[in-house]
Protein backbone atom coordinates (compact mmCIF):
# COMPACT_ATOMS: atom_id res chain seq x y z
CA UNK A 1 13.28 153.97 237.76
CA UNK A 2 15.66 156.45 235.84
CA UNK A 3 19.27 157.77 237.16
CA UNK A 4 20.29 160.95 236.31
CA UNK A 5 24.22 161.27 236.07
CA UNK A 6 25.61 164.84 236.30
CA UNK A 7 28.40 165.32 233.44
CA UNK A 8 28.53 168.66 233.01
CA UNK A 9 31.86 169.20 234.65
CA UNK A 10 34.70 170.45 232.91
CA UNK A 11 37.20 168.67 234.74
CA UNK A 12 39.73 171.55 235.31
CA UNK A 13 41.76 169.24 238.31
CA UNK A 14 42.29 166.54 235.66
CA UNK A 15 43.76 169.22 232.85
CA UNK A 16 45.59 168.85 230.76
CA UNK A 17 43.78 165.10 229.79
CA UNK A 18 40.10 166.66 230.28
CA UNK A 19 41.19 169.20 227.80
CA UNK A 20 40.31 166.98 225.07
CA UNK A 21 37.64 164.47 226.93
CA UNK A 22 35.23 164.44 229.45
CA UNK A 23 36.02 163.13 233.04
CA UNK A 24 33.43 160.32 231.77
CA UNK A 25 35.04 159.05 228.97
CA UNK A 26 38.74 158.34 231.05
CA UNK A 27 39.32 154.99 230.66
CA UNK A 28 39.43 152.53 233.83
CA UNK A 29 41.38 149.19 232.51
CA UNK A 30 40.74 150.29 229.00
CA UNK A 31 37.15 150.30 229.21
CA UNK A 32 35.44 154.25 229.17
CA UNK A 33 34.34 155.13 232.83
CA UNK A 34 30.49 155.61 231.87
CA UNK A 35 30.23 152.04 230.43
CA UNK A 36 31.17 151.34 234.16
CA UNK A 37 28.05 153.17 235.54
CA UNK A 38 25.83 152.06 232.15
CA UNK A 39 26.81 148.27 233.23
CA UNK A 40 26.25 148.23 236.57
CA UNK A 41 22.98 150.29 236.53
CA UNK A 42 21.41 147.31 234.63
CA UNK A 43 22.68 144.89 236.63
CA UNK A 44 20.77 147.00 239.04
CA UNK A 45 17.61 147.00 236.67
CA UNK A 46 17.77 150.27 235.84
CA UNK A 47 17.64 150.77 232.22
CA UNK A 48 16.72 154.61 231.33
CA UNK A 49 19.38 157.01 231.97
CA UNK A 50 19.27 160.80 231.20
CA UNK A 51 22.88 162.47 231.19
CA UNK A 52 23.38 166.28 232.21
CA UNK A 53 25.70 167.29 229.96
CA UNK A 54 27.52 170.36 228.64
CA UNK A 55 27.42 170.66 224.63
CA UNK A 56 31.15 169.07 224.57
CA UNK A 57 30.52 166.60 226.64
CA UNK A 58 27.45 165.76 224.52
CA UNK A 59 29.54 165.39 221.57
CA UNK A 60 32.08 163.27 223.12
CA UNK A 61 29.92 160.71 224.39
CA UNK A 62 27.76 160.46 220.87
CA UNK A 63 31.12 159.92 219.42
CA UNK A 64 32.45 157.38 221.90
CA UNK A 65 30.68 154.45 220.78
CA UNK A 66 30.04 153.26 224.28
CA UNK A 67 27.68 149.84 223.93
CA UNK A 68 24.42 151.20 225.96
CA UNK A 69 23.59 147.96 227.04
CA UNK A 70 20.08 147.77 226.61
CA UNK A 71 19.85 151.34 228.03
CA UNK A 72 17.25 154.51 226.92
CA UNK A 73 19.74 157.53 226.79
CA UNK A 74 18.30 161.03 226.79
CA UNK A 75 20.59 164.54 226.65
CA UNK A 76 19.77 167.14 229.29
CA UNK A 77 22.10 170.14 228.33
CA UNK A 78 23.23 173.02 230.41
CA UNK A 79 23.14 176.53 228.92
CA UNK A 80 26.01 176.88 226.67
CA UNK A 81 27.37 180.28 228.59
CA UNK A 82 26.01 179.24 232.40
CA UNK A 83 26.88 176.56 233.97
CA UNK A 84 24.02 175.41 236.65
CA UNK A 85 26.42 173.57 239.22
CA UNK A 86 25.02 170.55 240.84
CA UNK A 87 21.52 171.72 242.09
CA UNK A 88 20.67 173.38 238.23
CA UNK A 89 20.87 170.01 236.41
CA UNK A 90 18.84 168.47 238.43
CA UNK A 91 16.16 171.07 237.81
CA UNK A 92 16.91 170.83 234.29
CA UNK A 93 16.47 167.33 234.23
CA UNK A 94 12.39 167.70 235.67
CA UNK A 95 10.84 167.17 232.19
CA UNK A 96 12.42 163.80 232.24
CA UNK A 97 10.77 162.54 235.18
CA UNK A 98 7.85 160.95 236.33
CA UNK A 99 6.60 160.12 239.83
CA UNK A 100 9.22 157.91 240.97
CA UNK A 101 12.04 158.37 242.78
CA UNK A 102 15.23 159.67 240.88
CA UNK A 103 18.44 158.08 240.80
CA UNK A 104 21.10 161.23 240.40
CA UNK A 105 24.91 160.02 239.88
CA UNK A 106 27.83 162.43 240.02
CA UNK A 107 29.85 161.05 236.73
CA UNK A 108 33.43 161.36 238.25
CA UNK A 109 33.17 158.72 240.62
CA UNK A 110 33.61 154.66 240.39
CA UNK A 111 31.56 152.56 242.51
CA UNK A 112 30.02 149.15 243.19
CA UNK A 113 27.38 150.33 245.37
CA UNK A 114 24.08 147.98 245.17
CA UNK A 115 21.54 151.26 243.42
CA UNK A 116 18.90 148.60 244.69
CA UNK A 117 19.52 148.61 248.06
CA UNK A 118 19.96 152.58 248.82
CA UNK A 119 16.62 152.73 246.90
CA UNK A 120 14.93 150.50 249.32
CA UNK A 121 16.33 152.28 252.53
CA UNK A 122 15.00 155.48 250.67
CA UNK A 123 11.67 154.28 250.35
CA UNK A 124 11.74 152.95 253.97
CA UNK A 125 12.07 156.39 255.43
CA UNK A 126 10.15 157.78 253.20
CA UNK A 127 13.21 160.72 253.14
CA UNK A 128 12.79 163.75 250.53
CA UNK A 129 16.46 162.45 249.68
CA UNK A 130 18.92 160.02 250.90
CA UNK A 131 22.73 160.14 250.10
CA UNK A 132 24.94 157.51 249.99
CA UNK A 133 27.74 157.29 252.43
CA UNK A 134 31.49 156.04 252.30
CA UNK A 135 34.52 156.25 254.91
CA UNK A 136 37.34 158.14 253.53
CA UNK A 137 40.66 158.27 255.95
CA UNK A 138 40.62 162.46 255.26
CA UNK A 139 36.99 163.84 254.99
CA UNK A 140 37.46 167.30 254.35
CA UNK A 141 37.75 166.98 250.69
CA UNK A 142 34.61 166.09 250.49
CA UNK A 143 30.62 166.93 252.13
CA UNK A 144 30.29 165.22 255.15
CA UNK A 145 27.02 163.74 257.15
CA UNK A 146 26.51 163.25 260.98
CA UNK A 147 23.47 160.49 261.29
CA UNK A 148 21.35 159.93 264.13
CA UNK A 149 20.96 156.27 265.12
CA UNK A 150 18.12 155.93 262.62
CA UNK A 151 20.39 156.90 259.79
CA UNK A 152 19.05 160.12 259.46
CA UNK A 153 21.09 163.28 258.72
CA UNK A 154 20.84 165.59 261.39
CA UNK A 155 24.29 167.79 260.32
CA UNK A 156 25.67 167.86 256.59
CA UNK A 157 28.79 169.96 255.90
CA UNK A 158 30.32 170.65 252.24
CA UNK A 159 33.59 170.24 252.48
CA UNK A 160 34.41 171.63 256.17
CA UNK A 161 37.97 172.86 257.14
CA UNK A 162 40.36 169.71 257.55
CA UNK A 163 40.05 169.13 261.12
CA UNK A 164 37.18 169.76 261.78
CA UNK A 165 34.69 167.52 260.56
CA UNK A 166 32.38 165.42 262.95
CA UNK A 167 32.57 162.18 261.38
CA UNK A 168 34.33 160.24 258.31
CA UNK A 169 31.18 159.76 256.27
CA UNK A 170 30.87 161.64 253.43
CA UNK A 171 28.71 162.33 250.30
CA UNK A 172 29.75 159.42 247.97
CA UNK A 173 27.79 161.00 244.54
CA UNK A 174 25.12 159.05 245.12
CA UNK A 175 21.64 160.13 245.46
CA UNK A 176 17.66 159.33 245.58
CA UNK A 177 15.50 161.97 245.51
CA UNK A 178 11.44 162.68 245.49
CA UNK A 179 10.31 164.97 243.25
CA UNK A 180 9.51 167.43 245.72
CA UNK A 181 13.36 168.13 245.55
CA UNK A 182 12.35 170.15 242.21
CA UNK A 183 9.92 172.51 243.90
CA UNK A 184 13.15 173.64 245.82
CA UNK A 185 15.31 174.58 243.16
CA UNK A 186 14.81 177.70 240.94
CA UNK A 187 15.00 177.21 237.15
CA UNK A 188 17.68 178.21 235.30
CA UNK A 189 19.96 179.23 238.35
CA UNK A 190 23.10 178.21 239.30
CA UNK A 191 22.55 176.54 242.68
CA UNK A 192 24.75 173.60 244.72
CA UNK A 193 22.63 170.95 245.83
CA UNK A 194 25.56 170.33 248.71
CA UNK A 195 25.60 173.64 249.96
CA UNK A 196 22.23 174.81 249.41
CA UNK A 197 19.50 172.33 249.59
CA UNK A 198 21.26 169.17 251.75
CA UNK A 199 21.80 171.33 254.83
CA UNK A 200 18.28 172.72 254.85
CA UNK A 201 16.64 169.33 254.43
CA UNK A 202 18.97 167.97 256.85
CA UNK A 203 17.48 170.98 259.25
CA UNK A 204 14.23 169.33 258.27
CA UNK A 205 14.82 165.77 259.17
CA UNK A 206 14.15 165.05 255.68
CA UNK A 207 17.85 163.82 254.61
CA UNK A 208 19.05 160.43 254.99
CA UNK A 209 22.13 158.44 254.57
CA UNK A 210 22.92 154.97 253.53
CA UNK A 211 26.19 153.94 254.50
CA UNK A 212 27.98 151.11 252.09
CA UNK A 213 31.42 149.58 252.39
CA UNK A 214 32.29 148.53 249.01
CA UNK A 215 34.91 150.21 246.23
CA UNK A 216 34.39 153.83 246.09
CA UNK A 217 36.51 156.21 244.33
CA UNK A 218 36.43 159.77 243.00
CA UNK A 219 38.76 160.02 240.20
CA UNK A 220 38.47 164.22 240.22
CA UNK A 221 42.62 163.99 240.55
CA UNK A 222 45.13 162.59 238.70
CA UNK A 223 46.16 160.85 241.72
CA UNK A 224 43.02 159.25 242.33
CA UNK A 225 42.60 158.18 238.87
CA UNK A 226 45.70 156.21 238.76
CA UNK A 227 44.83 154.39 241.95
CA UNK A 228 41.38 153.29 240.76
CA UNK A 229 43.37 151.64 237.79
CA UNK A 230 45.50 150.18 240.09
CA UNK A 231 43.16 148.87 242.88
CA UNK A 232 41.16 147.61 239.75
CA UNK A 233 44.14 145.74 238.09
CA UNK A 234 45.17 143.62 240.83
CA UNK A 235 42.18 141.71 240.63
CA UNK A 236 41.51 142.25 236.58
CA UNK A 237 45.31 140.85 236.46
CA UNK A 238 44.81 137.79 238.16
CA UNK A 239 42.19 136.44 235.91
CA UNK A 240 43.42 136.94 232.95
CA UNK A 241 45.85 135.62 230.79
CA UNK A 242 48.42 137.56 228.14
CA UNK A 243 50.35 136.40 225.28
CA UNK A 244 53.71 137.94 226.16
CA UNK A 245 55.85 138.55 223.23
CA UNK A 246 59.46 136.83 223.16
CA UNK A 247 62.53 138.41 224.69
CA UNK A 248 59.79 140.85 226.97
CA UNK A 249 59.34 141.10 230.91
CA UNK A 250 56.62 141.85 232.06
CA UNK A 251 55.67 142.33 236.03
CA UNK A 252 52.10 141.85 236.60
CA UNK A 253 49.42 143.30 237.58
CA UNK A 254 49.73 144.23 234.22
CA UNK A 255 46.79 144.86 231.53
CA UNK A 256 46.74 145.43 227.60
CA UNK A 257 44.69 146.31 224.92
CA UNK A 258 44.02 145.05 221.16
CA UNK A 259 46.79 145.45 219.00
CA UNK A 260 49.47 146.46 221.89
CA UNK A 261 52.87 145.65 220.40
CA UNK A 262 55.99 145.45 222.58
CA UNK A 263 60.03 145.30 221.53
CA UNK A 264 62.34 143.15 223.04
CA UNK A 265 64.29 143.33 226.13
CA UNK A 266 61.71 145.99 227.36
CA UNK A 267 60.24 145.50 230.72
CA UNK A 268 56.25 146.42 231.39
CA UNK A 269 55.40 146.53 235.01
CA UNK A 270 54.07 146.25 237.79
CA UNK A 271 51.06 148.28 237.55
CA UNK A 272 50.86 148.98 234.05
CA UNK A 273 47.27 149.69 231.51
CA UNK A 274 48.51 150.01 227.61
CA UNK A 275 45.69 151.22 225.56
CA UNK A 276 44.61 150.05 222.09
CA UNK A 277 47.13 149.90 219.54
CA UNK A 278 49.77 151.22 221.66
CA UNK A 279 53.64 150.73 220.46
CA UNK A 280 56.65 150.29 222.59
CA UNK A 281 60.03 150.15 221.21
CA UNK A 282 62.70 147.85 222.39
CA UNK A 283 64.90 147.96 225.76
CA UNK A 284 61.83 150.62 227.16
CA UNK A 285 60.50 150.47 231.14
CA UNK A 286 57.41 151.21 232.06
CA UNK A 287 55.99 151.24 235.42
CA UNK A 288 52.59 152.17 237.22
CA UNK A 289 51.57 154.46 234.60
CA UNK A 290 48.40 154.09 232.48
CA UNK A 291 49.30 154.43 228.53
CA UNK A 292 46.17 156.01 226.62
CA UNK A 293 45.49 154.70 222.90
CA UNK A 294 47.93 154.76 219.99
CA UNK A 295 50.72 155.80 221.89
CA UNK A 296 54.46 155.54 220.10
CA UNK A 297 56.99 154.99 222.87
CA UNK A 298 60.52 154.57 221.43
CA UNK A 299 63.81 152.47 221.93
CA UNK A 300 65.38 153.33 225.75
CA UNK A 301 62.78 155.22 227.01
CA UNK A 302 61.58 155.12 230.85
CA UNK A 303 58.15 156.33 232.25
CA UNK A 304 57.53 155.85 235.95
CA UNK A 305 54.03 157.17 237.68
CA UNK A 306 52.66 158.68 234.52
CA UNK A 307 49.42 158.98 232.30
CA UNK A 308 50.25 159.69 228.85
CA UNK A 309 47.08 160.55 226.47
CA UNK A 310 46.18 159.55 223.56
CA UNK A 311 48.50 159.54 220.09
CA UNK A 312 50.98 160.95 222.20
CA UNK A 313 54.48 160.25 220.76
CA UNK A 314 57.42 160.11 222.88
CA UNK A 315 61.27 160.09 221.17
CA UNK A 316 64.26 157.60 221.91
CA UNK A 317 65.72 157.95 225.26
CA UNK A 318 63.20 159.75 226.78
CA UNK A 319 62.35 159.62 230.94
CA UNK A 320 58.93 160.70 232.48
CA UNK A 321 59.08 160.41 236.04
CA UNK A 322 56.47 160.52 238.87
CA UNK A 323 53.17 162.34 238.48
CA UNK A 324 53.77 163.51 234.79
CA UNK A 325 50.64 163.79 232.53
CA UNK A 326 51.11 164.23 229.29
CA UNK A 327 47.91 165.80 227.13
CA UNK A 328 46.48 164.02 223.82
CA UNK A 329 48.72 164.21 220.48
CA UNK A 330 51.69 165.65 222.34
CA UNK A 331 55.87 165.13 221.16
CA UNK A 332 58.11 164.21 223.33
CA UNK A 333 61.34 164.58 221.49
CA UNK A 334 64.21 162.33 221.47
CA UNK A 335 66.56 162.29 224.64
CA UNK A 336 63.75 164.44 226.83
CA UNK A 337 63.91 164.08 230.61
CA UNK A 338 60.68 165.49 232.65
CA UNK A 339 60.67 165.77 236.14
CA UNK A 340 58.57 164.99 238.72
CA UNK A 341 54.91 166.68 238.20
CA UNK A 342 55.35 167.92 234.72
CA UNK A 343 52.45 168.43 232.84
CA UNK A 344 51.78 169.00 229.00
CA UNK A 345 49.25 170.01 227.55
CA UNK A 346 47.49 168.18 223.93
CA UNK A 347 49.68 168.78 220.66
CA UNK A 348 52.41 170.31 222.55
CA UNK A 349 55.84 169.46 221.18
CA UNK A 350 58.54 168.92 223.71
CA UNK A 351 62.45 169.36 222.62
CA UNK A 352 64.25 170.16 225.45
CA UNK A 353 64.19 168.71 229.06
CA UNK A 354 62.18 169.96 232.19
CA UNK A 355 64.10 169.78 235.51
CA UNK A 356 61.48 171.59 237.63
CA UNK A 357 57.16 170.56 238.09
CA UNK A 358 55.36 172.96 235.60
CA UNK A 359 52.83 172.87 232.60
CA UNK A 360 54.33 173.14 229.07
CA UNK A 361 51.95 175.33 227.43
């Protein structure tokens, strides 16, 4: 069986960090979130994967270095000036494919579903598609499915008005489809596979769902990617073991990379992922943040709630509060405080303090 996984997205809610990567190259506890999916799809015994990609994205993941783990990897590209949405790549994607069922995986999300067993309930029903479901607390960010008692999809809504939604389950990324699914999307068109083709084969009775209960998360936020770090690190944390350096506190859950190098009297955690090669001065806190490779933080500085990107170099003295993201190769100059929800975007310098949420251009 092949998967498909949809990475054409350009990632606009995760800006200014997608700016300079794709949503499928963040890094989960230091490890690139498509060698997530590539690992657990052959633990699943899947082993050929074609990725819809967008030129960038293409160049990106060549360049990543991501071990494929045994895995044939083929490049289905979107049109360089049209993007084709959800329902387009999947089109694009038909001279790929055999006979058998397709395995399509939106790339933003992390997940330990079992791809065997929603491939068996597929094949039960013998459904044109079935999507896999997950319980969220607040629906309506998301398409949502009404089953019958035979797990069929008799109502699917994209993303309905908050309120309003008939149940909790909705579309967790995860789909298999027949091939007749191609014969109802037009080539080379823009088209939503949520909006336009779910709701007509759930008119149909030919849409099923297949409701699992493990770790789900869609890390299309900032928010949501620093919780999947953090639900992920309590139990990474408690397994493993770190050589603390002297005269440094650390508060676990707590996870570093290779070549992380800490001064003293600094205290790291709770909650904390430093990258490869990352350096932190002396007398520096840092709390549930997650600290992207080769980051510089100097002597007395304080982050709190932040993801700071990669080479990013941030001055003596310096405080990053809550829900700051700071973009790839950016300065933060000495004595700099940020406030709560400041963004910046890659290569920015930073000399003077911002009291008020706002991107720094």
């Amino acid at each position: 069986m092949k998967a498909l996984i949809l990475a054409g997205g350009f990632g606009t809610r995760l800006r200014p960090l997608s700016c300079t990567r794709p949503k499928i190259l963040f890094p989960i506890l230091n490890k690139p979130l498509l060698q997530w999916t590539l690992e657990r799809l052959a633990q699943n015994g899947i082993n050929e994967v074609i990725l819809a990609v967008n030129y960038q994205t293409e160049f990106y993941i060549k360049n990543s270095k991501i071990p494929k783990n045994g895995m044939k990897i083929a490049y289905s590209r979107d049109p360089p000036t049209k993007p084709l949405g959800t329902g387009g790549p999947i089109k694009n994607a038909q001279k790929f494919i055999g006979f058998e069922p397709l395995m399509v995986i939106n790339g933003d999300i992390f997940t330990e579903i079992n791809y065997k067993e929603i491939l068996k309930a597929h094949e039960e029903k013998n459904a044109v598609a079935t999507i896999a479901l997950h319980r969220v607390e607040e629906p309506s960010k998301y398409g949502v499915a009404e089953l019958t008692n035979n797990n069929r999809i008799k109502k699917f809504i994209e993303k309905p008005p908050k309120g309003t939604a008939p149940t909790n389950l909705i579309n967790a990324g995860v789909y298999v489809l027949n091939t007749e699914i191609f014969n109802r999307i037009p080539k080379g068109q823009k088209l939503s596979i949520e909006r336009e083709i779910f709701p007509k084969l759930a008119e149909e009775g030919k849409l099923y769902g297949y409701i699992f209960n493990g770790l789900w998360r869609d890390i299309g936020e900032t928010d949501d990617y620093l919780e999947i770090n953090k639900i992920l690190l309590d139990s990474f944390s408690k397994k493993q073991k770190h050589k603390i350096m002297d005269k440094v506190k650390v508060k676990k859950p707590i996870a570093f990379a290779r070549g992380v190098s800490v001064g003293k009297e600094s205290i790291i955690g709770p909650n904390v992922i430093l990258g490869q090669n990352v350096n932190v001065g002396s007398n520096v806190r840092i709390k549930n943040s997650v600290i992207f490779p080769r980051v510089v933080i100097s002597d007395f500085s304080s982050l709190n709630g932040a993801v700071i990107g990669e080479g990013v170099a941030i001055g003596r003295g310096v405080k990053i509060s809550e829900g700051c993201v700071i973009g790839d190769y950016a300065v933060i100059r000495d004595n700099v405080s940020l406030a709560k929800g400041v963004s910046v975007c890659p290569v920015k310098e930073v000399c003077e303090s911002v009291l008020t949420a706002k991107c720094i251009i």
